[in-house]
N, C-alpha and C. Protein backbone atom coordinates (compact mmCIF):
# COMPACT_ATOMS: atom_id res chain seq x y z
N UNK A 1 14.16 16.03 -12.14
CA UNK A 1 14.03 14.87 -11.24
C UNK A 1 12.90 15.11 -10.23
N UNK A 2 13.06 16.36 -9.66
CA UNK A 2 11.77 16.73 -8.80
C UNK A 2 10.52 16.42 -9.70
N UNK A 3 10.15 16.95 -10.68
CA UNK A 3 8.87 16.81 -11.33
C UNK A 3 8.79 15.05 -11.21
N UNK A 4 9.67 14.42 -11.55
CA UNK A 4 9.16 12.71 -11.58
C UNK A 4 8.63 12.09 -10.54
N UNK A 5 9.63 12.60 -9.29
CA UNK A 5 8.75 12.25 -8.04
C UNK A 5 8.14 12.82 -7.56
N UNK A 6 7.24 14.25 -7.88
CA UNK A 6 6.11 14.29 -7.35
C UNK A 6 5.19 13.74 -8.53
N UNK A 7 4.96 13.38 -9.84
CA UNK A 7 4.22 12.52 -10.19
C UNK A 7 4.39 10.95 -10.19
N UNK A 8 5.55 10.54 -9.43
CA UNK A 8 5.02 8.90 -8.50
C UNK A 8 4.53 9.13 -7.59
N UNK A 9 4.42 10.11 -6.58
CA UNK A 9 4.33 10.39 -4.98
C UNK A 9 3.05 9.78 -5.30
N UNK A 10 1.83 10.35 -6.04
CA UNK A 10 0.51 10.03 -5.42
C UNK A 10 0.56 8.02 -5.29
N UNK A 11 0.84 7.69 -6.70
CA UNK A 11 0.88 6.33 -6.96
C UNK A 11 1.30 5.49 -5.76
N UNK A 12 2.80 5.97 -5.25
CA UNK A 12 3.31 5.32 -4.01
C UNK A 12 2.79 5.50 -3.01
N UNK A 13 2.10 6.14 -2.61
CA UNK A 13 1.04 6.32 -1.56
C UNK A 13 -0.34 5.40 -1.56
N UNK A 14 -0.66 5.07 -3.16
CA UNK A 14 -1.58 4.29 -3.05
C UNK A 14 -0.79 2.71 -2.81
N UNK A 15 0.03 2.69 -3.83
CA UNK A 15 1.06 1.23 -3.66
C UNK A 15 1.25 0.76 -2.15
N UNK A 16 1.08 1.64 -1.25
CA UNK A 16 1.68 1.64 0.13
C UNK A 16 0.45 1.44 0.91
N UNK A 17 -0.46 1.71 0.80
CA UNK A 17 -2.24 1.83 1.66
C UNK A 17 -2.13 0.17 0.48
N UNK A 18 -2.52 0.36 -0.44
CA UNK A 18 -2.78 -1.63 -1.22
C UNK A 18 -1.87 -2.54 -0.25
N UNK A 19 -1.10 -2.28 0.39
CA UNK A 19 -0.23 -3.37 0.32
C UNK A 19 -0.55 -3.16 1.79
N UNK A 20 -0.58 -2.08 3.02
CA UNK A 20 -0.77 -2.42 4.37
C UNK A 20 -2.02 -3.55 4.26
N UNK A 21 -3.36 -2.53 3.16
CA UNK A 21 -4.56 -3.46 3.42
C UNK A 21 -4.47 -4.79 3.07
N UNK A 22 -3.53 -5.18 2.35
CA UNK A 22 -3.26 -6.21 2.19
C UNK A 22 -2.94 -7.31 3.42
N UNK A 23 -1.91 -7.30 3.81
CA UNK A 23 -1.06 -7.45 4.91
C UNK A 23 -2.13 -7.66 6.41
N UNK A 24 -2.90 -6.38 6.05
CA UNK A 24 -4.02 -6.35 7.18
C UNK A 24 -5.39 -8.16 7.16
N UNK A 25 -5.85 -7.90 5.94
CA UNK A 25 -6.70 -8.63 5.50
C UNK A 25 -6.07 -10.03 6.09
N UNK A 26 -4.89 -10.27 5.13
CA UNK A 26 -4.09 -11.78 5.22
C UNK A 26 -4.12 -12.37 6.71
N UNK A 27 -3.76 -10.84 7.60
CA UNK A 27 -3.59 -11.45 9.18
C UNK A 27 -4.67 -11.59 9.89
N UNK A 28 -5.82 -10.23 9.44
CA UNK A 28 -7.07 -11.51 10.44
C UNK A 28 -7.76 -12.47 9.63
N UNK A 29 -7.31 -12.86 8.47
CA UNK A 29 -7.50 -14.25 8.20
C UNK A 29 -7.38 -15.48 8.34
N UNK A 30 -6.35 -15.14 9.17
CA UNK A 30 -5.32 -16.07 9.53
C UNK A 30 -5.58 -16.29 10.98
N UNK A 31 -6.23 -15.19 11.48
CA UNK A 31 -6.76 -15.41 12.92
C UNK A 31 -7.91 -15.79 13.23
N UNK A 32 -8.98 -15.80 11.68
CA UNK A 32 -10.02 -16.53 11.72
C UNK A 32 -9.69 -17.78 11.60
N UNK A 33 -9.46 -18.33 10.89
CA UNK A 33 -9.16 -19.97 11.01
C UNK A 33 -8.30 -20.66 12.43
């Protein structure tokens, strides 16, 4: 079980940075208009 989650760890780390920048983008978009 250990071996599985350290080969998701990197993935979920990226899954997790995609989705703040996400989140980020959407809101000063939203503050441009």
């Amino acid at each position: 079980m250990g071996k599985v989650l350290k080969r998701l760890h990197y993935p979920l780390d990226v899954i997790v940075l995609c989705v703040r920048w996400y989140v980020a983008y959407s809101l000063s978009l939203r503050n441009l208009e």
